[in-house]
Protein backbone atom coordinates (compact mmCIF):
# COMPACT_ATOMS: atom_id res chain seq x y z
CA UNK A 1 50.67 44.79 -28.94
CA UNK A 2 49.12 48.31 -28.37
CA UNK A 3 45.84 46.52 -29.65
CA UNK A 4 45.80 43.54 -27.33
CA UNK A 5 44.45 45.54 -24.27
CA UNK A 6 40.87 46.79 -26.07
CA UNK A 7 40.31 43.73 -28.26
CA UNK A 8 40.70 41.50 -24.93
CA UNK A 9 38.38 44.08 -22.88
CA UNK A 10 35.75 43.69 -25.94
CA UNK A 11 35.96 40.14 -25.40
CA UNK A 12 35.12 40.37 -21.55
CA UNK A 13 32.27 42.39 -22.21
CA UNK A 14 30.74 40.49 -24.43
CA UNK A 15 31.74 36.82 -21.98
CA UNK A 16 30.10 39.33 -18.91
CA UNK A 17 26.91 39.79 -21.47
CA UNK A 18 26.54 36.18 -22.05
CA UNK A 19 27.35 34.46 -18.72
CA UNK A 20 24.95 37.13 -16.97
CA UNK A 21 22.25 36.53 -19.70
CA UNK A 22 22.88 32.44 -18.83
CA UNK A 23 22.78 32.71 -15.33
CA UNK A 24 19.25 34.35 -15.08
CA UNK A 25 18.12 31.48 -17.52
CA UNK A 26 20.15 28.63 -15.52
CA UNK A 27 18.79 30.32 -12.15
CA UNK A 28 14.99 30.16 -12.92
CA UNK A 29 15.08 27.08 -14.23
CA UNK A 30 16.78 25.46 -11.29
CA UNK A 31 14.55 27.54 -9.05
CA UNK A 32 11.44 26.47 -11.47
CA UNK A 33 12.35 22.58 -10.60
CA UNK A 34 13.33 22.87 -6.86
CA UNK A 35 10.62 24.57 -5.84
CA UNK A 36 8.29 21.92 -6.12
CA UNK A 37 10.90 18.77 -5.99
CA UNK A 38 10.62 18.59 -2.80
CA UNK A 39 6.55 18.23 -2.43
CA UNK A 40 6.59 15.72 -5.61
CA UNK A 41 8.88 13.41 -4.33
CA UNK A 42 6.73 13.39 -0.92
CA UNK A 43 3.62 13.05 -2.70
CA UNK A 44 4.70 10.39 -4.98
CA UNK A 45 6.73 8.09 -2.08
CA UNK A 46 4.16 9.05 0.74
CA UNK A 47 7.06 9.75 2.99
CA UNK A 48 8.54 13.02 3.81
CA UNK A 49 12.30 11.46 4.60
CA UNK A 50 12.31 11.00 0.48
CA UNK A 51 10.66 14.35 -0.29
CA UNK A 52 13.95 15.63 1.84
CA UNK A 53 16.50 13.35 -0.20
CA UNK A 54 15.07 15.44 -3.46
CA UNK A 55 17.44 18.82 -2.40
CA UNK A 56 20.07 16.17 -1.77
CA UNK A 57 19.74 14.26 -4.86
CA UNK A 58 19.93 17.59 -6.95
CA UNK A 59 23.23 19.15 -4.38
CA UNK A 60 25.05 15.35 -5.29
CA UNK A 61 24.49 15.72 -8.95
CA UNK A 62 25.84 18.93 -8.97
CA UNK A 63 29.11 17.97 -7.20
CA UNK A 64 29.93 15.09 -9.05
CA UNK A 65 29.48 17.15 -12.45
CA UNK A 66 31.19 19.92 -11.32
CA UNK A 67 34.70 17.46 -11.32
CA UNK A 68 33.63 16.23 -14.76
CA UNK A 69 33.03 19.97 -15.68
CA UNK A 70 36.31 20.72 -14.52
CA UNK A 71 37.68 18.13 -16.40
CA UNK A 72 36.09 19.63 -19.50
CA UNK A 73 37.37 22.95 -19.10
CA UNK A 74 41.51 22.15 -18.73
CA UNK A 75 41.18 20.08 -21.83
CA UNK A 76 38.60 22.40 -23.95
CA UNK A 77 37.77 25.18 -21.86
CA UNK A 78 35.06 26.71 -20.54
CA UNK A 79 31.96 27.43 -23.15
CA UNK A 80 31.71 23.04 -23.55
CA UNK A 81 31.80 22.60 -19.85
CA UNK A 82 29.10 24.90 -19.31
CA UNK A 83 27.13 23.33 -22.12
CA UNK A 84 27.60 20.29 -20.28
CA UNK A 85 25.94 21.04 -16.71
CA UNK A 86 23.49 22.99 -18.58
CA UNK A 87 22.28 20.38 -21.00
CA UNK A 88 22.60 17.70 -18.16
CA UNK A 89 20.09 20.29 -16.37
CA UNK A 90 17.32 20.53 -18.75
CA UNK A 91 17.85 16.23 -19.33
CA UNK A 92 17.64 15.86 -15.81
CA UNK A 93 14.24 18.23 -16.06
CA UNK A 94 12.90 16.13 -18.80
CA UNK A 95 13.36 12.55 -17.01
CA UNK A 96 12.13 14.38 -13.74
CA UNK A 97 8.64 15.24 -15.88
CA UNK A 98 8.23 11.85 -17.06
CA UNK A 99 8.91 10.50 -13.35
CA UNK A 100 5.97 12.64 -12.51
CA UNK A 101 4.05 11.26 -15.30
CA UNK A 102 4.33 7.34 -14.67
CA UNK A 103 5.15 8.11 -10.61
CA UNK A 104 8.12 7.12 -9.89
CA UNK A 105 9.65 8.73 -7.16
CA UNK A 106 12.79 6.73 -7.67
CA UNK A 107 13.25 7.66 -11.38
CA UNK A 108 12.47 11.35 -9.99
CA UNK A 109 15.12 11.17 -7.56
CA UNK A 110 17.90 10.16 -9.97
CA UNK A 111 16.50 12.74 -12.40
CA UNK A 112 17.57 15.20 -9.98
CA UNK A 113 20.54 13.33 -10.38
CA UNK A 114 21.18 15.11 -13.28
CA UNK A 115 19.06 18.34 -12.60
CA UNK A 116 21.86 19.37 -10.57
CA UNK A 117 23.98 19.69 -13.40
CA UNK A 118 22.62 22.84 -13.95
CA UNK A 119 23.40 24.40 -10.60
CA UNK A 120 27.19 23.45 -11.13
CA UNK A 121 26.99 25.63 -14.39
CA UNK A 122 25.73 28.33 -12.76
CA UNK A 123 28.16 27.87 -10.11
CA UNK A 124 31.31 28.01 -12.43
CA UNK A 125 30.47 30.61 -14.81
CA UNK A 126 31.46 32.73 -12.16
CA UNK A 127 35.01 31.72 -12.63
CA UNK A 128 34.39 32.36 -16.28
CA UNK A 129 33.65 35.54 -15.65
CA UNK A 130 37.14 35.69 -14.07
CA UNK A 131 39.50 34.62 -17.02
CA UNK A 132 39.53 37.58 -18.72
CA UNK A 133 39.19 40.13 -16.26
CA UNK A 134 41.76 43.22 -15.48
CA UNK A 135 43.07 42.03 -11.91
CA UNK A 136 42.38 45.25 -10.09
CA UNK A 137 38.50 44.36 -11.51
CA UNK A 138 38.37 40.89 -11.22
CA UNK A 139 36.17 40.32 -8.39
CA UNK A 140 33.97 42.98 -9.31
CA UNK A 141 33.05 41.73 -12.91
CA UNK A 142 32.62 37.88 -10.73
CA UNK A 143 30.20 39.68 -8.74
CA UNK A 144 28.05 40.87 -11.52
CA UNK A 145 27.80 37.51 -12.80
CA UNK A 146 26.91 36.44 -9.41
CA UNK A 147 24.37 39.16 -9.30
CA UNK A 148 22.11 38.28 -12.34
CA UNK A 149 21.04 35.11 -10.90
CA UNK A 150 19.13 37.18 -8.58
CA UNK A 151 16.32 37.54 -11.25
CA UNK A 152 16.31 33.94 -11.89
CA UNK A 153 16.12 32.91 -8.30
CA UNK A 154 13.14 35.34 -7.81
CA UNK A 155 11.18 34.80 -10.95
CA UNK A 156 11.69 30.89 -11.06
CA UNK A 157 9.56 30.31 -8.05
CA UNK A 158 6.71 32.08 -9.14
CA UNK A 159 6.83 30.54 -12.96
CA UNK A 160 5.90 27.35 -11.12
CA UNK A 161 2.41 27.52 -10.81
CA UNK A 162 1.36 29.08 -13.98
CA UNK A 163 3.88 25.85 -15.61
CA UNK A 164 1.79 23.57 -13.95
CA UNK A 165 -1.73 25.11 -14.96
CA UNK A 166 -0.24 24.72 -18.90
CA UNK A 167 0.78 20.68 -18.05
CA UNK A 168 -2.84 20.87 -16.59
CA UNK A 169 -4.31 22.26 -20.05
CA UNK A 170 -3.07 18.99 -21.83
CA UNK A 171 -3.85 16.40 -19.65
CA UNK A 172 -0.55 16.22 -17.74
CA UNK A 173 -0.10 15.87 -13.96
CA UNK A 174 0.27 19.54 -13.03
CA UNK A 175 3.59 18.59 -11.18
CA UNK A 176 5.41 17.96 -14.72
CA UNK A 177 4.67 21.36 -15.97
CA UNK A 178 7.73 23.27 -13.59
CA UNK A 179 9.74 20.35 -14.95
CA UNK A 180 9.18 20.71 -18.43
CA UNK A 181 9.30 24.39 -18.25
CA UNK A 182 12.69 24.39 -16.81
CA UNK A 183 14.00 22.03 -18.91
CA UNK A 184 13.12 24.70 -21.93
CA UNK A 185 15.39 27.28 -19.93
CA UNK A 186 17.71 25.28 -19.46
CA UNK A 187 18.11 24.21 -23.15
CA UNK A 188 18.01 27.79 -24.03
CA UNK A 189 20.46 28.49 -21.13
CA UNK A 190 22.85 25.77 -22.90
CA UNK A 191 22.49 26.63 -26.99
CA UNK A 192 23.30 30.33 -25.24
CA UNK A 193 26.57 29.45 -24.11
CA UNK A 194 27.02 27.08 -27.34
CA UNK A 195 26.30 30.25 -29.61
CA UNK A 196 27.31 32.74 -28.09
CA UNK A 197 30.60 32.46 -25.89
CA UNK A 198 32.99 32.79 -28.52
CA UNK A 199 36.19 33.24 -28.51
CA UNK A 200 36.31 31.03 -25.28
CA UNK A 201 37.80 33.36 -22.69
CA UNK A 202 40.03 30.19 -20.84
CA UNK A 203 41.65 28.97 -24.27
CA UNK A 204 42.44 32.74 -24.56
CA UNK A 205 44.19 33.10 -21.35
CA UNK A 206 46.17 30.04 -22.02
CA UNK A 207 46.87 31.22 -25.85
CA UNK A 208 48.60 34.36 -24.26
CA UNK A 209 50.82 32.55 -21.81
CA UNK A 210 50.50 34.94 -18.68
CA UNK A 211 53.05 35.42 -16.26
CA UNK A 212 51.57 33.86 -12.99
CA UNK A 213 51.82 35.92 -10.02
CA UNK A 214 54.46 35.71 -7.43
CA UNK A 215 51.88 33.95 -4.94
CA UNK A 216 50.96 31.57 -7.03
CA UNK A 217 52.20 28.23 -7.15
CA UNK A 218 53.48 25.98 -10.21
CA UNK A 219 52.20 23.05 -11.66
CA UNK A 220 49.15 20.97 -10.40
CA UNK A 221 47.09 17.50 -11.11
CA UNK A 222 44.40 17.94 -13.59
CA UNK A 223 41.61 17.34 -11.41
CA UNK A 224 40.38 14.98 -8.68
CA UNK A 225 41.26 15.54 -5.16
CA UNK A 226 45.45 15.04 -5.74
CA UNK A 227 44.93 19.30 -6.74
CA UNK A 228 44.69 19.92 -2.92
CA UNK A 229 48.45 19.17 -2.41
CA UNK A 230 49.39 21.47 -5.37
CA UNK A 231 47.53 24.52 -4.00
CA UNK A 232 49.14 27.54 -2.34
CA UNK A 233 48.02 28.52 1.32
CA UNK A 234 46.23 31.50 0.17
CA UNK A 235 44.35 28.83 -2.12
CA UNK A 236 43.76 26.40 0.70
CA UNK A 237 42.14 29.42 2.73
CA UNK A 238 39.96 30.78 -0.34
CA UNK A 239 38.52 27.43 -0.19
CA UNK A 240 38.46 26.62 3.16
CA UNK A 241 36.42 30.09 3.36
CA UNK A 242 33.95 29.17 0.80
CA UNK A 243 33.21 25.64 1.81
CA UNK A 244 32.66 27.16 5.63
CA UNK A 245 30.41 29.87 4.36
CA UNK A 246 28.31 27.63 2.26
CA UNK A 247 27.93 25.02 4.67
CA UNK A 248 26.96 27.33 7.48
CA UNK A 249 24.67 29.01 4.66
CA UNK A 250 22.18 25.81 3.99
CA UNK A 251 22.54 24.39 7.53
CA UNK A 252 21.36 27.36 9.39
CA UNK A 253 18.93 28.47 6.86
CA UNK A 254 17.35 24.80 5.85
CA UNK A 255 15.98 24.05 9.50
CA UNK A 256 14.73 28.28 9.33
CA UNK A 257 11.41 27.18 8.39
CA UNK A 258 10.88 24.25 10.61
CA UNK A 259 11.80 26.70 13.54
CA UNK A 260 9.14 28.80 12.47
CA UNK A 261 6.70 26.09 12.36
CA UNK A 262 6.80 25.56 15.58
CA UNK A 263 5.40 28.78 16.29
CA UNK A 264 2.64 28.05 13.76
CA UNK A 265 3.98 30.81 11.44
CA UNK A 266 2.50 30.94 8.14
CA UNK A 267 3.91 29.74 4.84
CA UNK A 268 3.55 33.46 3.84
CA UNK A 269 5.54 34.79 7.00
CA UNK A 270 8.21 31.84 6.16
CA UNK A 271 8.29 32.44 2.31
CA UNK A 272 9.33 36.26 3.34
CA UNK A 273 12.18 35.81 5.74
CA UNK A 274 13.43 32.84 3.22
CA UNK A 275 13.05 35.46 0.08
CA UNK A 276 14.88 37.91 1.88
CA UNK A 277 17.52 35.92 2.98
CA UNK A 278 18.06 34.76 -1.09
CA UNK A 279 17.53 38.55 -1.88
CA UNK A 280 20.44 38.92 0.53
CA UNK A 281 22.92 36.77 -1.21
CA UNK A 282 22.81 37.39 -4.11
CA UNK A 283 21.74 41.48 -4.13
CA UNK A 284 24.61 42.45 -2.27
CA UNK A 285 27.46 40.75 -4.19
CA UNK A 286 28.45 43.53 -6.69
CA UNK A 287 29.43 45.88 -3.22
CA UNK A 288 31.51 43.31 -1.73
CA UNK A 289 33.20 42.56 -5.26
CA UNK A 290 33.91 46.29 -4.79
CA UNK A 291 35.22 45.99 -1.60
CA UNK A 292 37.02 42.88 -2.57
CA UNK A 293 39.26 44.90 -5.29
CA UNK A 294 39.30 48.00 -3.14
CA UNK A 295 40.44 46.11 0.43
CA UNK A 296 41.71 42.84 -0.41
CA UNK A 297 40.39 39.61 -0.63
CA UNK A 298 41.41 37.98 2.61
CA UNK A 299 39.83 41.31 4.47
CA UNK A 300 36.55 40.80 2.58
CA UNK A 301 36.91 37.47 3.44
CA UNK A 302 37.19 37.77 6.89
CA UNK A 303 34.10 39.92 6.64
CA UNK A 304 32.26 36.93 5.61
CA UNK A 305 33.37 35.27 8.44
CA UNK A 306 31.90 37.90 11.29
CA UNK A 307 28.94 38.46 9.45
CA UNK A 308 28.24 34.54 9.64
CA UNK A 309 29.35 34.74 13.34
CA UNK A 310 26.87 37.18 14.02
CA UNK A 311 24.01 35.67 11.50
CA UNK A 312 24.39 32.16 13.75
CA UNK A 313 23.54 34.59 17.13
CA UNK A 314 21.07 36.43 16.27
CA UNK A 315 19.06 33.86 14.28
CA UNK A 316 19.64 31.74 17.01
CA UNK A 317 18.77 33.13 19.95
CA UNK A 318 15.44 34.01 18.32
CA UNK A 319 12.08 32.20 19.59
CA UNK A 320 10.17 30.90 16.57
CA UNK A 321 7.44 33.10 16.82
CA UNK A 322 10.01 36.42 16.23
CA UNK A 323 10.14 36.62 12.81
CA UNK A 324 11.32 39.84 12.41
CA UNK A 325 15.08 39.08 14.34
CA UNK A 326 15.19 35.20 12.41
CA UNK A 327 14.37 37.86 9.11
CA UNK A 328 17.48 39.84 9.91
CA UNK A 329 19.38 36.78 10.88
CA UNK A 330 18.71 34.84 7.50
CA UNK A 331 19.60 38.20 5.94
CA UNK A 332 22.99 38.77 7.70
CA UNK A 333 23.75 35.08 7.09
CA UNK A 334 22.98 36.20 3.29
CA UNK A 335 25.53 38.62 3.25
CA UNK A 336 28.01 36.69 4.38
CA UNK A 337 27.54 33.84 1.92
CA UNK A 338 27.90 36.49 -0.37
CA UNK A 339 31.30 38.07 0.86
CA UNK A 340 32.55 34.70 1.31
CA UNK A 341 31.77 33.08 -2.42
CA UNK A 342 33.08 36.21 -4.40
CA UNK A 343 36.55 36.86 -2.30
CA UNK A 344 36.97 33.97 -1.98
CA UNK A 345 36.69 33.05 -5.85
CA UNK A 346 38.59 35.82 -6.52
CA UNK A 347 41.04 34.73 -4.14
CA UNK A 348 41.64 31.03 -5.31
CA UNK A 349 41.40 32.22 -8.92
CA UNK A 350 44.31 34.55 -8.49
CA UNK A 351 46.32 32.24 -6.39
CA UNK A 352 46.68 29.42 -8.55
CA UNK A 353 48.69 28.71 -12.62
CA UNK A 354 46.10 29.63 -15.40
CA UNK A 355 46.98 26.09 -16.58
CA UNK A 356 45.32 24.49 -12.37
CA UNK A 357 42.59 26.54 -12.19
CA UNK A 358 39.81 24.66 -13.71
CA UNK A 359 40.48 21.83 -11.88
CA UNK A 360 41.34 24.01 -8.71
CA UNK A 361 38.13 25.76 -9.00
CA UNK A 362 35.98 22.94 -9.54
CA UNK A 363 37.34 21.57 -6.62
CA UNK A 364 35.95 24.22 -4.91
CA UNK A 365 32.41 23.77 -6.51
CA UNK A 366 33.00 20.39 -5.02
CA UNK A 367 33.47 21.11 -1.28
CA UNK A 368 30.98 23.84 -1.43
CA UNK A 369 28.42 20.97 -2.84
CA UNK A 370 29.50 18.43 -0.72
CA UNK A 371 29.49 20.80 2.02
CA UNK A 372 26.08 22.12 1.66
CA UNK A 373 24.44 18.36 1.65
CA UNK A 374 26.98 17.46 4.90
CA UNK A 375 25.23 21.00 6.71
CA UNK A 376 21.68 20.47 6.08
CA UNK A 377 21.77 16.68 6.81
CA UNK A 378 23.46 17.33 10.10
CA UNK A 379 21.77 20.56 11.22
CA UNK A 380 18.52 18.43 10.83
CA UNK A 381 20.21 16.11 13.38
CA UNK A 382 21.22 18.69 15.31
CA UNK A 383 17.76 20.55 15.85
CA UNK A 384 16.11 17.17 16.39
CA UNK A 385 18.32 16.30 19.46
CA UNK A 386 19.08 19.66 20.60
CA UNK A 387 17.25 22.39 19.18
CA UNK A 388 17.59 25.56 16.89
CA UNK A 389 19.70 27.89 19.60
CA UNK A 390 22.12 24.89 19.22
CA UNK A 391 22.49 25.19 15.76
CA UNK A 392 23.14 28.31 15.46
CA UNK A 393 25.99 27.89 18.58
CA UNK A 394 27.52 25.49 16.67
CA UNK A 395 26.87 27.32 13.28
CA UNK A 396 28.75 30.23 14.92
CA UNK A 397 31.51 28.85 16.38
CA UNK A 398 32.32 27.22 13.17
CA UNK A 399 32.95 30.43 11.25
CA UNK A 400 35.21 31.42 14.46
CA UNK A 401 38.61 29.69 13.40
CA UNK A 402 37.93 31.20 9.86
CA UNK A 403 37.15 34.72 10.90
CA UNK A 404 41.10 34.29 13.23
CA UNK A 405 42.60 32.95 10.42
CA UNK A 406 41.63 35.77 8.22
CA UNK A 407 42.46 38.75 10.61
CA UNK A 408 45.47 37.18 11.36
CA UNK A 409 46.52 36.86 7.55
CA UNK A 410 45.65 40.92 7.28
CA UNK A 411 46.80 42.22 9.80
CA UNK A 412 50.33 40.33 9.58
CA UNK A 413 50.35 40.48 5.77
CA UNK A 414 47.64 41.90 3.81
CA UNK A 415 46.84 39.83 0.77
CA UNK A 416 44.56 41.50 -1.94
């Protein structure tokens, strides 16, 4: 017994190795593909309504394979349902290439399909990163995981070009080269997690039989949408929080650029607010896993909340042509994704039986996916009949009920 403690915090090192190694691979080549999907599909349909349905293709891929993932991981845990969105990933990439090849937009489009797999990996190993972890350093060692796909998400974009200069070398369309380069990461990201995430830190929290903790509930359905009756309120809000703070995330920041166009801003102008608000989600997550084990996770939460409040005010009471204030908009909107994704993982994690959390959690991948396609279709509809300031009302009040919620939770009855 005296030797359980260190031999399970060697095993969460080396799981916090792997899964940040992974996510830098399964973040570039995500970002490698969707940086160009988008134009492709356009180019190949002539019509800029199916270049849009390319981001939506890959966002529905990802939440339908997030349930199957989830599936995976309560009956074999976590290393072959990571291998699974992973490997669906770089398959995805590979049909996606030949799409470009013969052009077929609508083989491209259900390529995506399965392109998105990868983004639901990337999405759950942050959970993985979870199973192991001392509670009082749970949301901290999330947050690193969440961290490291900073890298990929900055370096992916800029792989693109040189990908597609290679295809160009051997007589491919230079739009299959991102493709086929991110299906190689992807496939590396996937024989990673095959090789190297061993023991499997979920079959050895359920080999130890842990005491769940008083908050948690009992029992729960293994999957599918019957695991929203089974979980606790401090579940239901972790969730809640997450799908909010997502959604508000890719509405507001999806119809950022077409604001600026108005204005005639440059694609260089855009590309910087845009990288900054990315930089801002992602950077900043290790200090608000801090804060999460420090303060709580509802506070932290609720944090989240204002910060989105005040991202949906500032960026939208800004004219198109002020990029500076939509810049620190976009940015505060980052930082409040962030706050948002890693308390509330934390929270959900902690607030459910080791035995319902897969499925719990990718229920939450689920709503944040579902979520995210739900925002940026409808804040497209909303800037089209309204306009951007109206967005970001609506954004704003949106976040309101969340941000009440959570003070009301602390201050009555602080829950870490």
């Amino acid at each position: 017994m005296k030797t359980a403690a260190p031999q399970v915090e060697h095993v969460q090192r080396r799981v916090l190795r792997v899964l940040t190694a992974t996510q830098v691979l399964g973040a570039a080549g995500m970002a490698i593909g969707l940086a160009v999907s988008t134009l492709i599909a356009a180019a190949l349909s002539g019509s800029d309504a199916v270049g849009g349905f390319a981001q939506t293709a890959a966002v529905t891929g990802a939440a339908v394979i997030s349930l199957l993932a989830a599936r995976i991981a309560v009956r074999r845990g976590r290393r072959p349902a990571l291998v699974l969105g992973y490997g669906l990933g770089a398959l995805g990439a590979v049909i996606a290439a030949l799409a470009v090849i013969a052009g077929q937009w609508i083989l491209l489009l259900a390529a995506l399909v399965l392109f998105g797999g990868a983004s639901s990996a990337n999405l759950a190993a942050r959970y993985a990163a979870t199973d192991l972890a001392h509670p009082h350093r749970r949301a901290r060692e999330l947050s690193m995981v969440v961290w490291a796909a900073t890298i990929g998400a900055v370096v992916g974009p800029n792989l693109a070009d040189p990908a597609g200069r290679v295809a160009s070398g051997f007589g491919l369309p230079v739009g299959a080269g991102p493709f086929l380069l991110g299906a190689v990461v992807l496939a590396t990201a996937a024989l990673a997690v095959h090789l190297a995430l061993r023991p499997d830190p979920l079959v050895i929290v359920r080999e130890a039989k842990p005491v769940v903790p008083s908050h948690c509930g009992g029992g729960g359905a293994p999957g599918g949408l019957r695991t929203w009756a089974t979980l606790t309120p401090a579940a239901r809000l972790a969730l809640a929080g997450m799908t909010l703070c997502h959604t508000a995330m890719v509405g507001l920041m999806s119809m950022t650029p077409v604001h600026m166009n108005h204005a005639g801003s440059s694609l260089k102008v855009v590309g910087v607010v845009i990288s900054l608000h990315i930089a801002a989600m992602y950077a900043a997550s290790p200090l608000f896993g801090w804060m999460a084990d420090k303060l709580g996770r509802i506070p932290v939460l609720a944090i989240g909340a204002a910060l989105v409040v005040a991202a949906s005010g500032i960026a939208g009471m800004a004219p198109s042509h002020e990029a500076p204030q939509l810049a620190a908009g976009l940015a505060l909107l980052g930082f409040g994704w962030s706050a948002g994704l890693v308390a509330g993982s934390a929270l959900l994690t902690e607030s459910v039986a080791v035995a319902d959390r897969p499925a719990a959690q990718g229920l939450s991948d689920l709503c944040m996916n579902v979520g995210g396609a739900v925002g940026g279709a409808v804040s497209g509809i909303v800037v089209t009949a309204w306009s951007y300031a109206s967005l970001g009302l609506i954004v704003g009040f949106t976040a309101l009920p969340l941000l009440v919620v959570c003070l009301f939770v602390t201050l009555r009855r602080p829950v870490g």
